[in-house]
N, C-alpha and C. Protein backbone atom coordinates (compact mmCIF):
# COMPACT_ATOMS: atom_id res chain seq x y z
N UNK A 1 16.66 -17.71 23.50
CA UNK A 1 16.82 -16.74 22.42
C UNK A 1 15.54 -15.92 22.32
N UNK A 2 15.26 -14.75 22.35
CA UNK A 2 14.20 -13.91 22.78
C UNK A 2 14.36 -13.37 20.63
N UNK A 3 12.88 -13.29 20.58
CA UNK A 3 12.05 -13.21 19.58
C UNK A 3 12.79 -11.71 18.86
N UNK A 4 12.99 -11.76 17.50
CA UNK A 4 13.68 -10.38 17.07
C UNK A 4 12.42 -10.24 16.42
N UNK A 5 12.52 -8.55 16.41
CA UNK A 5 11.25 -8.31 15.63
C UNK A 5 11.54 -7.92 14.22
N UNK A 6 11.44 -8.69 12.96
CA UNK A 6 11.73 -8.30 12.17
C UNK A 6 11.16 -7.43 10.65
N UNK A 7 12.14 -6.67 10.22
CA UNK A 7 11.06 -5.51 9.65
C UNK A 7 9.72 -6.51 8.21
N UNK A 8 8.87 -5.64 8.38
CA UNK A 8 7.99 -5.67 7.35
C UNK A 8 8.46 -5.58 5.57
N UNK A 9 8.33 -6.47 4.68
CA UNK A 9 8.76 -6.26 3.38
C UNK A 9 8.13 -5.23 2.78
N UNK A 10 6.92 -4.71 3.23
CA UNK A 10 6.31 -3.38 2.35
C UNK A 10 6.02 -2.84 3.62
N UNK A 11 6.25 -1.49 3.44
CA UNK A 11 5.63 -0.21 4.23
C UNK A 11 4.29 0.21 4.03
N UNK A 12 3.16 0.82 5.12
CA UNK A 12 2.14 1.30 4.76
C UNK A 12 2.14 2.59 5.79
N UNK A 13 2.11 3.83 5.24
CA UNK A 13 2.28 4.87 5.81
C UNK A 13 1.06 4.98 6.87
N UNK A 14 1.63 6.10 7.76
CA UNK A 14 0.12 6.79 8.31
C UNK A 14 -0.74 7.12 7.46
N UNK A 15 0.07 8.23 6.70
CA UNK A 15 -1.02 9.24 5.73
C UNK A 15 -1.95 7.91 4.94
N UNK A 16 -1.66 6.99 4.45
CA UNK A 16 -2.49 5.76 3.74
C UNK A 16 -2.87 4.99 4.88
N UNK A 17 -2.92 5.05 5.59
CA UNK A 17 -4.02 3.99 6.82
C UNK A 17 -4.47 4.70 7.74
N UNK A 18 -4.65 6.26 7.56
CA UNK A 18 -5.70 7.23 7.95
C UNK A 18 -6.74 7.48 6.93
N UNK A 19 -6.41 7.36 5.68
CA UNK A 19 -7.09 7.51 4.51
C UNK A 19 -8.18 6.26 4.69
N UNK A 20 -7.49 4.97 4.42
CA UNK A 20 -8.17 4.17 4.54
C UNK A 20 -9.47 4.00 5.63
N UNK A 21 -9.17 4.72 6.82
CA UNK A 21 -9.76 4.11 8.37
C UNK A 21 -10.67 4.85 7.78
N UNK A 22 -10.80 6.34 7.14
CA UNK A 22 -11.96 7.10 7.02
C UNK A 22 -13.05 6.62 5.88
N UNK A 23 -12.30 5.97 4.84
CA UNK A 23 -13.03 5.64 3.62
C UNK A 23 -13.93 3.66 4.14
N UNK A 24 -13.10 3.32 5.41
CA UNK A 24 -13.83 2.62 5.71
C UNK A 24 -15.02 2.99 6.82
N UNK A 25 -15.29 3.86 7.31
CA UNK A 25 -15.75 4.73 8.28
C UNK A 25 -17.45 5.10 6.88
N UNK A 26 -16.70 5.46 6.19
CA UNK A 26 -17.68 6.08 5.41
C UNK A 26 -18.52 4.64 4.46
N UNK A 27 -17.75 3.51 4.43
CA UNK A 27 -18.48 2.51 4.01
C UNK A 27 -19.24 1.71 5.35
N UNK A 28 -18.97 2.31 5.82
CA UNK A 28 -19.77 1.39 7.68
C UNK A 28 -19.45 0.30 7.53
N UNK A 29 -18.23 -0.77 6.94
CA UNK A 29 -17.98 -1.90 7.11
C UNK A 29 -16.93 -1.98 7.71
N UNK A 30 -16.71 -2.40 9.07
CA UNK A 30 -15.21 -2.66 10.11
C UNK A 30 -14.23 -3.58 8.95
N UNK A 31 -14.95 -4.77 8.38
CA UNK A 31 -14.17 -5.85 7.76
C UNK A 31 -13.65 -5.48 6.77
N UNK A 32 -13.92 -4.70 5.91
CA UNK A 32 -12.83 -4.00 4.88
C UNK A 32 -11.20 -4.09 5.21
N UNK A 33 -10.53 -4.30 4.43
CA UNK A 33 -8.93 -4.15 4.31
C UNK A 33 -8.39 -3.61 3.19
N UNK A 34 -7.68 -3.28 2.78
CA UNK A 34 -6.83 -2.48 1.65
C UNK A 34 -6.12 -3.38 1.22
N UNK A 35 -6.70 -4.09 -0.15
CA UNK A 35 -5.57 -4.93 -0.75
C UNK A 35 -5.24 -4.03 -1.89
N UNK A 36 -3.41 -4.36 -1.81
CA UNK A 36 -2.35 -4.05 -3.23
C UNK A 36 -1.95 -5.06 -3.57
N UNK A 37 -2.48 -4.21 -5.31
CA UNK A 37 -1.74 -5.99 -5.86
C UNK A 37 -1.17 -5.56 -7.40
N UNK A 38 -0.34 -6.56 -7.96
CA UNK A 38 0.57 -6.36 -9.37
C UNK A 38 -0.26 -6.85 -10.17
N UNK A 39 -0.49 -6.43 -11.77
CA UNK A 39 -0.92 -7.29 -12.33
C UNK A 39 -0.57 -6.89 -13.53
N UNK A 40 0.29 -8.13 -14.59
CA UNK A 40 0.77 -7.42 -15.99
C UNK A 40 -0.44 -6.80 -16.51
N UNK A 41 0.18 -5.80 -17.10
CA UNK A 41 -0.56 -4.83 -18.35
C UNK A 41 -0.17 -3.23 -17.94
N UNK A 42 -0.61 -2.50 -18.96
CA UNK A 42 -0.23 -0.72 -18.41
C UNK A 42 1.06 -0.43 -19.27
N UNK A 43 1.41 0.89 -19.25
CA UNK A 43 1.75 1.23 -20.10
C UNK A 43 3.60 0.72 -20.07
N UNK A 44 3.71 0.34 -19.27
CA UNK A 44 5.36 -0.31 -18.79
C UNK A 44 5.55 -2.14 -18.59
N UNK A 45 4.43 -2.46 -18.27
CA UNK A 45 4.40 -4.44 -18.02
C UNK A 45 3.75 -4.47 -17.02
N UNK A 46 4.32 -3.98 -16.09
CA UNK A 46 3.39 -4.18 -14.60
C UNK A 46 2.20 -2.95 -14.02
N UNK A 47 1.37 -3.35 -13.72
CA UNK A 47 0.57 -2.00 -12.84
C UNK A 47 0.01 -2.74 -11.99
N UNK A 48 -0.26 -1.38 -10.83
CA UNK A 48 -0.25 -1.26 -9.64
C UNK A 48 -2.17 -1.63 -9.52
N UNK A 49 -2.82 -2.03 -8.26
CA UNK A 49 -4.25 -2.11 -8.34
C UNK A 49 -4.62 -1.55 -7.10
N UNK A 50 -5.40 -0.96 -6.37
CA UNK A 50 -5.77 -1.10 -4.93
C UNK A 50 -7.46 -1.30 -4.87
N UNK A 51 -8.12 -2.05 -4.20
CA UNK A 51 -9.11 -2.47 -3.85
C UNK A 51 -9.36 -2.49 -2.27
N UNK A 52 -10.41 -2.65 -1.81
CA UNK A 52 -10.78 -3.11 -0.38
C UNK A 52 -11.75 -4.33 -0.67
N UNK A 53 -11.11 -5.18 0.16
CA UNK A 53 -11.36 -6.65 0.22
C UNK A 53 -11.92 -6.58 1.55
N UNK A 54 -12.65 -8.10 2.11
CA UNK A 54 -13.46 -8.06 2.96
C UNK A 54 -12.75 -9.57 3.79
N UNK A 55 -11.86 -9.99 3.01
CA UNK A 55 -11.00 -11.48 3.22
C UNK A 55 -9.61 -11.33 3.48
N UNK A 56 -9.09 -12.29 4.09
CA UNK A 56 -7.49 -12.78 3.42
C UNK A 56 -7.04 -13.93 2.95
N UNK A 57 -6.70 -13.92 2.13
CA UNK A 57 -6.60 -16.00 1.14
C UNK A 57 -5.09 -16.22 2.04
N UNK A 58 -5.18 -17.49 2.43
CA UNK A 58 -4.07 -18.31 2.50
C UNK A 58 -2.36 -17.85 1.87
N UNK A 59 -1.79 -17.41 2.69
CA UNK A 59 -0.58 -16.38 2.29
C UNK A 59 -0.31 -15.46 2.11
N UNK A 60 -1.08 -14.59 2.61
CA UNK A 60 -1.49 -13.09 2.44
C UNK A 60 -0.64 -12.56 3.45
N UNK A 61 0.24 -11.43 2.79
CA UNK A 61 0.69 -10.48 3.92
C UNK A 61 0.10 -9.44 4.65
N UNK A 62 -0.56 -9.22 5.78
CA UNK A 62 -1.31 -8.44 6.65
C UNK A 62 -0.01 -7.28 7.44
N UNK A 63 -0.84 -6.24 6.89
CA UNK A 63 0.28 -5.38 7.76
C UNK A 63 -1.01 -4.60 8.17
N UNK A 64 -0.72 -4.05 9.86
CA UNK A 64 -1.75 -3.53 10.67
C UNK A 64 -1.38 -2.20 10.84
N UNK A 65 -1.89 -0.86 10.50
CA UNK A 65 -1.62 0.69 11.12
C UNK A 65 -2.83 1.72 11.21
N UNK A 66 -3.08 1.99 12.20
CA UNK A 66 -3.99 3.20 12.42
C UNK A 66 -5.32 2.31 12.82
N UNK A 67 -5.06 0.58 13.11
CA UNK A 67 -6.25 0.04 13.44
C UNK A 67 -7.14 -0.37 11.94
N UNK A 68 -5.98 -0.34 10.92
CA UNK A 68 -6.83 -1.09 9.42
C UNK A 68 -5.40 -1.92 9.31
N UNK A 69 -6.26 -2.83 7.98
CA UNK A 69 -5.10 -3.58 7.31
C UNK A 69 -4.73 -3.64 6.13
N UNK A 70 -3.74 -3.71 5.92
CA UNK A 70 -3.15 -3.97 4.33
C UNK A 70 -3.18 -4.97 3.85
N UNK A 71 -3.53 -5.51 2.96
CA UNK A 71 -3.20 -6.99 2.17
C UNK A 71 -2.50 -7.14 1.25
N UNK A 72 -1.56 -7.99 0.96
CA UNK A 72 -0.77 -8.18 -0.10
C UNK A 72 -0.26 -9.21 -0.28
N UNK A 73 -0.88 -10.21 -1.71
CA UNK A 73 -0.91 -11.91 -1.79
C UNK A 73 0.72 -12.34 -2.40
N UNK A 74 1.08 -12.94 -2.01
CA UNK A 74 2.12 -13.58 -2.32
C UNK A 74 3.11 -13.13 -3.68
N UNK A 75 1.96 -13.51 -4.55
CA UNK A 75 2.52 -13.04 -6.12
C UNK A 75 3.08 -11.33 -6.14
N UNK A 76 2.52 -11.17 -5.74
CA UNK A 76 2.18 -9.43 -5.86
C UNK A 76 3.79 -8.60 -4.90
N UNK A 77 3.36 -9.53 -3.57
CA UNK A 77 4.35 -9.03 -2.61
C UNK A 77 6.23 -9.02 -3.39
N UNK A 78 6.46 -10.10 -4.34
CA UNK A 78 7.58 -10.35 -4.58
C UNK A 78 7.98 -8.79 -5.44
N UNK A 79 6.78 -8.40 -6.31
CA UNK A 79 7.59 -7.19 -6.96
C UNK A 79 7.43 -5.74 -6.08
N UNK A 80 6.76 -6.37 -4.82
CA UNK A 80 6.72 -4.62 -3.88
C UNK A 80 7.14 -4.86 -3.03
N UNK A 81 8.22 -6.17 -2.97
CA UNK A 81 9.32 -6.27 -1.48
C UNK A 81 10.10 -4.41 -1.46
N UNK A 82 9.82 -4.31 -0.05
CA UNK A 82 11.00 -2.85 -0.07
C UNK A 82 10.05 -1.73 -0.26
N UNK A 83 9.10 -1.60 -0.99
CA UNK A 83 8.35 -0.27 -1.44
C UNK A 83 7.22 0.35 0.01
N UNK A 84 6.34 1.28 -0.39
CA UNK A 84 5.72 1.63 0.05
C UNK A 84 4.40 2.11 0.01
N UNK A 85 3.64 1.91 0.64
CA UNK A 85 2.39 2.30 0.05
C UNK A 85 1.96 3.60 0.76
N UNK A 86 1.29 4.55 0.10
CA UNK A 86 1.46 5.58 0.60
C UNK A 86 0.25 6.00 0.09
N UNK A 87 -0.12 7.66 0.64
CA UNK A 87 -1.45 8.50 -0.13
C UNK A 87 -1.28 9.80 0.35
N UNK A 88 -1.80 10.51 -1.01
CA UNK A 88 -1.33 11.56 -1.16
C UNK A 88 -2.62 12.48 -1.95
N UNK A 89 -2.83 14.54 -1.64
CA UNK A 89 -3.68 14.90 -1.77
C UNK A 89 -2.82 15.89 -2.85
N UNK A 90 -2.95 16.42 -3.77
CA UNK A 90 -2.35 17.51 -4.60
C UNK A 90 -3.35 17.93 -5.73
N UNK A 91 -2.73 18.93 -6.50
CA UNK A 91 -3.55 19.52 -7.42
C UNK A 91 -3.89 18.51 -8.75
N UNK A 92 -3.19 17.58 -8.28
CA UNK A 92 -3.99 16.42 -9.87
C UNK A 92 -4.59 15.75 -9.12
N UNK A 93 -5.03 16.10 -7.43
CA UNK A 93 -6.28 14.64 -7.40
C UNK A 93 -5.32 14.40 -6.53
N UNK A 94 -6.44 13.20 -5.25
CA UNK A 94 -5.57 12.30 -4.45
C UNK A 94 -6.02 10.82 -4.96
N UNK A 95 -4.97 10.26 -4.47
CA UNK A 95 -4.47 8.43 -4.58
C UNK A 95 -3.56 8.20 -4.01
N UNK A 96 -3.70 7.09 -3.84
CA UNK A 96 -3.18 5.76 -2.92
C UNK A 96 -1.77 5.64 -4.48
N UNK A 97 -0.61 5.25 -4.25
CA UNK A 97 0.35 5.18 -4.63
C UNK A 97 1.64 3.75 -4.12
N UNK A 98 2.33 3.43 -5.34
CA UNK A 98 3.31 2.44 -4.45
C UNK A 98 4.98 3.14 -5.02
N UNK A 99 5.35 3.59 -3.92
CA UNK A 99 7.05 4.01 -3.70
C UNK A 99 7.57 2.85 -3.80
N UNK A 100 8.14 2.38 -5.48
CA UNK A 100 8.74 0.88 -5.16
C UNK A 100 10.18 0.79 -6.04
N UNK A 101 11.15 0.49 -4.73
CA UNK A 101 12.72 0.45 -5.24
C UNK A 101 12.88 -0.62 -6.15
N UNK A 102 12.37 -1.36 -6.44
CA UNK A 102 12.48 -2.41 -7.43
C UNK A 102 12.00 -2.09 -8.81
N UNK A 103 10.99 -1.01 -9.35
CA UNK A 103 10.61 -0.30 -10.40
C UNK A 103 11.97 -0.23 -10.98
N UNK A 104 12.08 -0.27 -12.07
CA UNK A 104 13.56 0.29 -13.31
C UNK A 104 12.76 1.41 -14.34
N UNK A 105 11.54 1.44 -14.33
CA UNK A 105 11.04 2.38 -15.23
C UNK A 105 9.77 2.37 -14.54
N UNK A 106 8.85 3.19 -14.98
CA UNK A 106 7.19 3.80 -14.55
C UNK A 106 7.00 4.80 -15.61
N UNK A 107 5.76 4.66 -15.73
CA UNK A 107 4.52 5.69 -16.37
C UNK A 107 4.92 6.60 -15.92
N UNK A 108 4.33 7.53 -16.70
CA UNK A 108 4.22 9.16 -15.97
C UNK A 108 2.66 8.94 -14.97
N UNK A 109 1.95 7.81 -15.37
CA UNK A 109 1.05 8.94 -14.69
C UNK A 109 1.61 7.80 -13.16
N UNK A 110 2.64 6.73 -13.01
CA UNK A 110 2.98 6.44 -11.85
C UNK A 110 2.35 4.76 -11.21
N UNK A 111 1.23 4.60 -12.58
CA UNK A 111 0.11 3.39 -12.14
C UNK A 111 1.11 2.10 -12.54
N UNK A 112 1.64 2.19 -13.62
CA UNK A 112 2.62 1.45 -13.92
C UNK A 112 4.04 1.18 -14.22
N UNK A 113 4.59 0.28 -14.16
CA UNK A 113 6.19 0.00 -13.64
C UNK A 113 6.67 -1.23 -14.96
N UNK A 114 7.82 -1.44 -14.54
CA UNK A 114 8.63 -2.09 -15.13
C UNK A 114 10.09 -2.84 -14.40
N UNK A 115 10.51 -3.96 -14.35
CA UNK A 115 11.34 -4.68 -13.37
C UNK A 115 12.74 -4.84 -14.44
């Protein structure tokens, strides 16, 4: 039985792991990764966090593009199964963002969600 490759529970775009490669470029640290993560509070229950971490803890989902990585711990992953992480440049400013089909409501300004 030959190995299926099966899809990834969160997406991480180009446009967000070109962003990243440069903002790690500009910190001169290779070991950096892009962790997303949930954490109650915000103006709906849940909001969104992004950090660059230098680790991965025990259960961590690693997704690899453009030669960086994504992180996303267990807890976190269950409410951004399906979504996407993405980044984006416009006239209010750029950020890192999560496209997530499991949201039932969000903020306006987009940081926070609701299940």
């Amino acid at each position: 039985m030959s190995a299926v490759e099966t899809a990834m529970p969160i997406q991480f775009t180009e446009a967000a792991a070109k962003k990243v490669k440069s903002l790690i470029a500009e910190e001169q640290n290779p070991n950096l990764k892009l962790r997303v993560y949930v954490t109650g509070g915000g103006c709906s229950g849940f909001q969104y966090g992004f950090t660059f971490d230098e680790k991965c803890n025990p259960g961590d989902m690693e997704i690899e593009k453009e030669g960086v990585l994504l992180v996303v711990d267990p807890m976190s992953l269950q409410y951004l199964a399906g979504g996407t992480v993405n980044y984006e440049e416009g006239l209010q400013g750029s950020r890192f963002f999560v496209d997530n089909p499991n949201a039932t409501t969000t903020c306006g300004c987009g940081a926070s969600f609701s299940i």
